[in-house]
PDB file of N, CA and C in Angstrom:
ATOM      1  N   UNK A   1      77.743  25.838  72.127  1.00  0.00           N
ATOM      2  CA  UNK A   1      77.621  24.516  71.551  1.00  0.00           C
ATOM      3  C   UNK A   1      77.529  23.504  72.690  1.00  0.00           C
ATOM      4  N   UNK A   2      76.976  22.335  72.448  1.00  0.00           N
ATOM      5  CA  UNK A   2      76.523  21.375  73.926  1.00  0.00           C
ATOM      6  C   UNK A   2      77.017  20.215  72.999  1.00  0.00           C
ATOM      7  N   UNK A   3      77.493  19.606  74.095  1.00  0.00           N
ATOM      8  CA  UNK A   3      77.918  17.848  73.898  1.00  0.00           C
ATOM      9  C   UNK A   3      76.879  17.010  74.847  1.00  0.00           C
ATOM     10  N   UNK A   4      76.670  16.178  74.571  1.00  0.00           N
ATOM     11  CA  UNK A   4      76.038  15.386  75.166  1.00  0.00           C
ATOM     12  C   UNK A   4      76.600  14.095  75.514  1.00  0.00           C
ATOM     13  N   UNK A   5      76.746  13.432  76.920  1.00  0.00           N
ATOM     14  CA  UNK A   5      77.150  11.944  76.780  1.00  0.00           C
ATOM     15  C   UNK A   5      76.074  11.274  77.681  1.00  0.00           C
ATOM     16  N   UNK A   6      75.076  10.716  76.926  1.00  0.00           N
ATOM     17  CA  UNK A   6      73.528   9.896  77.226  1.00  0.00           C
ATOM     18  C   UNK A   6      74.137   8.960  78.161  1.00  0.00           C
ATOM     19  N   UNK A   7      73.421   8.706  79.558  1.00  0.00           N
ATOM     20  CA  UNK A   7      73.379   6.999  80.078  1.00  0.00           C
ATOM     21  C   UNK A   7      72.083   7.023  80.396  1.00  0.00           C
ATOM     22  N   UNK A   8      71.436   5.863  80.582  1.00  0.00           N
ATOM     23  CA  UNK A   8      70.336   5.328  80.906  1.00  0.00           C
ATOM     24  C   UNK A   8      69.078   6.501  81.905  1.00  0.00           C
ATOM     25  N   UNK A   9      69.908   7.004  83.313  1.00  0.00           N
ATOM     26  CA  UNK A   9      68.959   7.763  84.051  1.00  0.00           C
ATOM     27  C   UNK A   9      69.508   8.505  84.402  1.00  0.00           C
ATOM     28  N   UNK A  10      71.077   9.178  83.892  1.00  0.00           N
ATOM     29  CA  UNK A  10      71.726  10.538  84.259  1.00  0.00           C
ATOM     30  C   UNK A  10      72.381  10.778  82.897  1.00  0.00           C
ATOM     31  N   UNK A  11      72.900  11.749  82.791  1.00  0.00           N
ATOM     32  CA  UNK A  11      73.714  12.542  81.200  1.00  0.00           C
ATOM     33  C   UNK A  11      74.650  13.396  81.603  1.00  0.00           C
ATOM     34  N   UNK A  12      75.595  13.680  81.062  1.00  0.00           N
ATOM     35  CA  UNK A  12      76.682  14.452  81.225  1.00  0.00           C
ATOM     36  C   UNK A  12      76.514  15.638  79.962  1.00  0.00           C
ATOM     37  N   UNK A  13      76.163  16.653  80.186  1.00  0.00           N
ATOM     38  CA  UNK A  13      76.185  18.123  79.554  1.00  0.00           C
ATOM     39  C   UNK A  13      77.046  19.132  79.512  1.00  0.00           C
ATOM     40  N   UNK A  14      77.370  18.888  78.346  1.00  0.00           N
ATOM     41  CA  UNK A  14      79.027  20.535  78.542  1.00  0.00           C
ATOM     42  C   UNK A  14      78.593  21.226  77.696  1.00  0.00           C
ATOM     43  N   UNK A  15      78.331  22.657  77.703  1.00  0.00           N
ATOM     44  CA  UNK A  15      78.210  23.817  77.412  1.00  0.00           C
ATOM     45  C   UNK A  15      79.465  24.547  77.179  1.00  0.00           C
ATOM     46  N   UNK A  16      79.912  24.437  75.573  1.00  0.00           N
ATOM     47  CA  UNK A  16      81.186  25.794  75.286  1.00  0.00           C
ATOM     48  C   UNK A  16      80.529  27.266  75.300  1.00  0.00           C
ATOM     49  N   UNK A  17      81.219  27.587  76.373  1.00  0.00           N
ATOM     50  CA  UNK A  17      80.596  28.879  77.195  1.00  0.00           C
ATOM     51  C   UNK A  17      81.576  29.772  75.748  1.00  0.00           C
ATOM     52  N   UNK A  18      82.851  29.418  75.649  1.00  0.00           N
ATOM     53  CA  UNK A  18      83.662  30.572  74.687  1.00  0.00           C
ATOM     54  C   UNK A  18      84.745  29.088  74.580  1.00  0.00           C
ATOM     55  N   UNK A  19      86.061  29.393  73.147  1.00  0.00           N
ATOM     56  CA  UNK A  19      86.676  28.156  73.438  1.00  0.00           C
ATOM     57  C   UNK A  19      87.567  27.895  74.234  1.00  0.00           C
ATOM     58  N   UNK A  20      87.884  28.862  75.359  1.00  0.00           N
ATOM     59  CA  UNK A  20      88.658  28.030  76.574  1.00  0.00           C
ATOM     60  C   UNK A  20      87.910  28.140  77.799  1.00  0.00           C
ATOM     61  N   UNK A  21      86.247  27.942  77.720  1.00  0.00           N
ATOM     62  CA  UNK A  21      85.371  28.340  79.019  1.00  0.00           C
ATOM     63  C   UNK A  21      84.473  26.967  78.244  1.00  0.00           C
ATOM     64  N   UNK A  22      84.310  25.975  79.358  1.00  0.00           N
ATOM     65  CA  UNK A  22      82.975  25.165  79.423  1.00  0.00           C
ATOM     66  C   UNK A  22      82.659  24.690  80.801  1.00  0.00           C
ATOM     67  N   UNK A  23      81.206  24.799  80.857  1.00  0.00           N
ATOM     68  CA  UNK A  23      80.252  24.237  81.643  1.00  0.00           C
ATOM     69  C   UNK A  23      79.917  22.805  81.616  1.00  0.00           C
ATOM     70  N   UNK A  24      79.952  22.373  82.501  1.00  0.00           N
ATOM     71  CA  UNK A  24      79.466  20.782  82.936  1.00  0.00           C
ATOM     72  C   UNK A  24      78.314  20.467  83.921  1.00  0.00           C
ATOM     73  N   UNK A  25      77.446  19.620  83.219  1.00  0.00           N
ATOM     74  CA  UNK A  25      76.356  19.682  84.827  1.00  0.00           C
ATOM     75  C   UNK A  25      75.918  17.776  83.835  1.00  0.00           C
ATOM     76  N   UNK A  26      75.676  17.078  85.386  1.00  0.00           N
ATOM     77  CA  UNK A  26      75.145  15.980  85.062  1.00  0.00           C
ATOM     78  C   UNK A  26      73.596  16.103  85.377  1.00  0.00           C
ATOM     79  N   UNK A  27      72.807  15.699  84.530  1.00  0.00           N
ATOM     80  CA  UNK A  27      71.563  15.698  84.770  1.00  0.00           C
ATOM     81  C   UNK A  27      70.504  14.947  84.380  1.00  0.00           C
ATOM     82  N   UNK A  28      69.245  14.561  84.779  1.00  0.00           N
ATOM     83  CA  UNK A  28      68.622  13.593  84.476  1.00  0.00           C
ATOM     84  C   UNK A  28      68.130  13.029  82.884  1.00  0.00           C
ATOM     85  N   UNK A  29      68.589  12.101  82.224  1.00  0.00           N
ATOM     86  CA  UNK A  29      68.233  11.751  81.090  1.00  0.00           C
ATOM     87  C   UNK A  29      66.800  12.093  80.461  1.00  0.00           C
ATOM     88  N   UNK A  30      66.101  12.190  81.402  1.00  0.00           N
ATOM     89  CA  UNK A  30      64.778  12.818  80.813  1.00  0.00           C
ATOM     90  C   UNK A  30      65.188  14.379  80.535  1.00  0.00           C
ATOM     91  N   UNK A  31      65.842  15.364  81.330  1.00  0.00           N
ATOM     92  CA  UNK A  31      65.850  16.567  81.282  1.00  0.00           C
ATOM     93  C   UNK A  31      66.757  16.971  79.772  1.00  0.00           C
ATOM     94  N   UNK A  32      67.779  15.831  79.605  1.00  0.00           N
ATOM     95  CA  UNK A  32      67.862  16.125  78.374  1.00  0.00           C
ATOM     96  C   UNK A  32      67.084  16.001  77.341  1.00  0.00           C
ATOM     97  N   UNK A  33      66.063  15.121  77.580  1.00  0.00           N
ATOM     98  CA  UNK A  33      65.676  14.985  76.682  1.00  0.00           C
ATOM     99  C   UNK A  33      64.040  15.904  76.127  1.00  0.00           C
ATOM    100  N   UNK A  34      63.926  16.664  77.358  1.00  0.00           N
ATOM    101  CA  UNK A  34      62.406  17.593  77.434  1.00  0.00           C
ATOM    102  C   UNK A  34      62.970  18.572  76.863  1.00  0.00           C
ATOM    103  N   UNK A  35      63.970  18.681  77.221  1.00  0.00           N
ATOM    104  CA  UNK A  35      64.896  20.268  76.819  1.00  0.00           C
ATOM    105  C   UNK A  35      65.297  20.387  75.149  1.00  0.00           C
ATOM    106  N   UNK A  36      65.455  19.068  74.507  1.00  0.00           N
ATOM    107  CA  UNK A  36      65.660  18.542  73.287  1.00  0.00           C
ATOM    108  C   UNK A  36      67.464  18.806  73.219  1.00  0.00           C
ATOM    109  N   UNK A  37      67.961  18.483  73.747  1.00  0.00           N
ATOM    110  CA  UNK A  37      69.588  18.704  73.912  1.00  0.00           C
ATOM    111  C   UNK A  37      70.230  17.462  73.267  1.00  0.00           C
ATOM    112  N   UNK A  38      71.261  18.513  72.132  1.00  0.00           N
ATOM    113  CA  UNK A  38      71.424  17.021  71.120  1.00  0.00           C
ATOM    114  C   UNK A  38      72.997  18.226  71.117  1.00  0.00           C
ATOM    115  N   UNK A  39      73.847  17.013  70.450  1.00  0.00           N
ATOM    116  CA  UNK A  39      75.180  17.588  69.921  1.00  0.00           C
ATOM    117  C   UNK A  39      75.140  18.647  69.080  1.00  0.00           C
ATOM    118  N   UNK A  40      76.158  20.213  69.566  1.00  0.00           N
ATOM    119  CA  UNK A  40      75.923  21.157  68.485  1.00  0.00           C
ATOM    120  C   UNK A  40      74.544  22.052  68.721  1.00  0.00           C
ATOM    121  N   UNK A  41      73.734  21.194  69.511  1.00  0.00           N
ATOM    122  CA  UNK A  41      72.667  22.659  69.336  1.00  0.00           C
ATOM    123  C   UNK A  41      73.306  23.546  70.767  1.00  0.00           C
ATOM    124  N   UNK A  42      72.539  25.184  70.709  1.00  0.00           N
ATOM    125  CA  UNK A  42      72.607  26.037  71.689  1.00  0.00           C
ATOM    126  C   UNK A  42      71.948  25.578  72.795  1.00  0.00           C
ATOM    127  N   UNK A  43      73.073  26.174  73.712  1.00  0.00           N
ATOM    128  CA  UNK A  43      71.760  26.376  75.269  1.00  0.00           C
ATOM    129  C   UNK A  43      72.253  27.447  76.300  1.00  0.00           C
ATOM    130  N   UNK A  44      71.321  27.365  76.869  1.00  0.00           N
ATOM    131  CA  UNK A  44      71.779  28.392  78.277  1.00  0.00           C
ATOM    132  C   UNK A  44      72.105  28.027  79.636  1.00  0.00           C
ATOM    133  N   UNK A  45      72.881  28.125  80.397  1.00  0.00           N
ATOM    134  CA  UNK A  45      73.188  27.588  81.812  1.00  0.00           C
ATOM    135  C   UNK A  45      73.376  28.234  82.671  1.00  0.00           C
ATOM    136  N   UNK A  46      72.244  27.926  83.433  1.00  0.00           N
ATOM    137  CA  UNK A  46      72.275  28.775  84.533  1.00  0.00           C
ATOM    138  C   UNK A  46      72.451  28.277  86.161  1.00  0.00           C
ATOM    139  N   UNK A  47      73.564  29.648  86.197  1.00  0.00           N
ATOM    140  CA  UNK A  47      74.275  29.082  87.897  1.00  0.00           C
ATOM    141  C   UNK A  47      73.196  29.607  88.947  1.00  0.00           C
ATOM    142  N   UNK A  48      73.482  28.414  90.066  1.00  0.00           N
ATOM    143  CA  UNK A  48      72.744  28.700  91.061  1.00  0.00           C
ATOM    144  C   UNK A  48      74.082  28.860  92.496  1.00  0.00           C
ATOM    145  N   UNK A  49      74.605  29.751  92.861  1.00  0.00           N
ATOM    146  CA  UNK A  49      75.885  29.822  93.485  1.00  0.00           C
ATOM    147  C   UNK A  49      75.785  28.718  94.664  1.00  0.00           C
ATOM    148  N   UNK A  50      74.770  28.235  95.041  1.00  0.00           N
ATOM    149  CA  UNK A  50      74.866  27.360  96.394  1.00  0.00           C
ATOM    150  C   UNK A  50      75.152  26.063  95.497  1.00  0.00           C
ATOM    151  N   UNK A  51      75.173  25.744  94.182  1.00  0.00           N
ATOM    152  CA  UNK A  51      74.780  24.528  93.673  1.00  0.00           C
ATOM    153  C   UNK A  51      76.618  24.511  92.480  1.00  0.00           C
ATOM    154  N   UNK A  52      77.755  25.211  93.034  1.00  0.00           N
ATOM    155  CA  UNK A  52      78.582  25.370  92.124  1.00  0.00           C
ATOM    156  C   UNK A  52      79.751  24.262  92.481  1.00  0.00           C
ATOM    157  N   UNK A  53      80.297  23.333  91.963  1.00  0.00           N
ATOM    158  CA  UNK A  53      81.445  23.064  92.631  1.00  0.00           C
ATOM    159  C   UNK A  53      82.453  23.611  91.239  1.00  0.00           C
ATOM    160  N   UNK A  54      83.764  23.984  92.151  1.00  0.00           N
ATOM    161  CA  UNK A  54      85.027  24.552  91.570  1.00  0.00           C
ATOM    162  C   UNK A  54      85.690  23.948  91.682  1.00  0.00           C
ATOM    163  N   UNK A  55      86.681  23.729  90.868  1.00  0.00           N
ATOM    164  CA  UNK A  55      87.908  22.707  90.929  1.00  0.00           C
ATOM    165  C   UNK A  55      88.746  23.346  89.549  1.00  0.00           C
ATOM    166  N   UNK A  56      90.409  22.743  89.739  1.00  0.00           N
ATOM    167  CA  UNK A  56      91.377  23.177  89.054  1.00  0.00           C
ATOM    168  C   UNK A  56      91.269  22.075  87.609  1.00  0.00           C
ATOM    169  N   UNK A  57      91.723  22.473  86.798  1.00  0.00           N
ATOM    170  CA  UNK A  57      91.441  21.568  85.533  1.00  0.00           C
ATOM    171  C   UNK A  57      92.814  21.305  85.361  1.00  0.00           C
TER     172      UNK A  57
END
């Protein structure tokens, strides 16, 4: 499931990977929007290991 939080020329994207696993990536407001990424629909995310940051929640 994907959340979306729209701004003008970047977006914030979370991906519920499972319900105690989600993905976050900020990305360009157009890319959400080519991709058609709306609240609730599916997607796929894919890691690029040089491009990961980790941190404690």
């Amino acid at each position: 499931m994907v959340q979306v939080a729209r701004g003008d020329v970047m977006s914030k994207v979370v991906i519920e990977v499972s319900p105690e696993v989600r993905i976050g990536a900020v990305i360009t407001t157009d890319s959400v929007d080519r991709l058609h990424l709306e609240v609730g629909a599916q997607a796929v995310a894919i890691i690029k290991a040089t491009e990961v940051i980790v941190g404690r929640g």
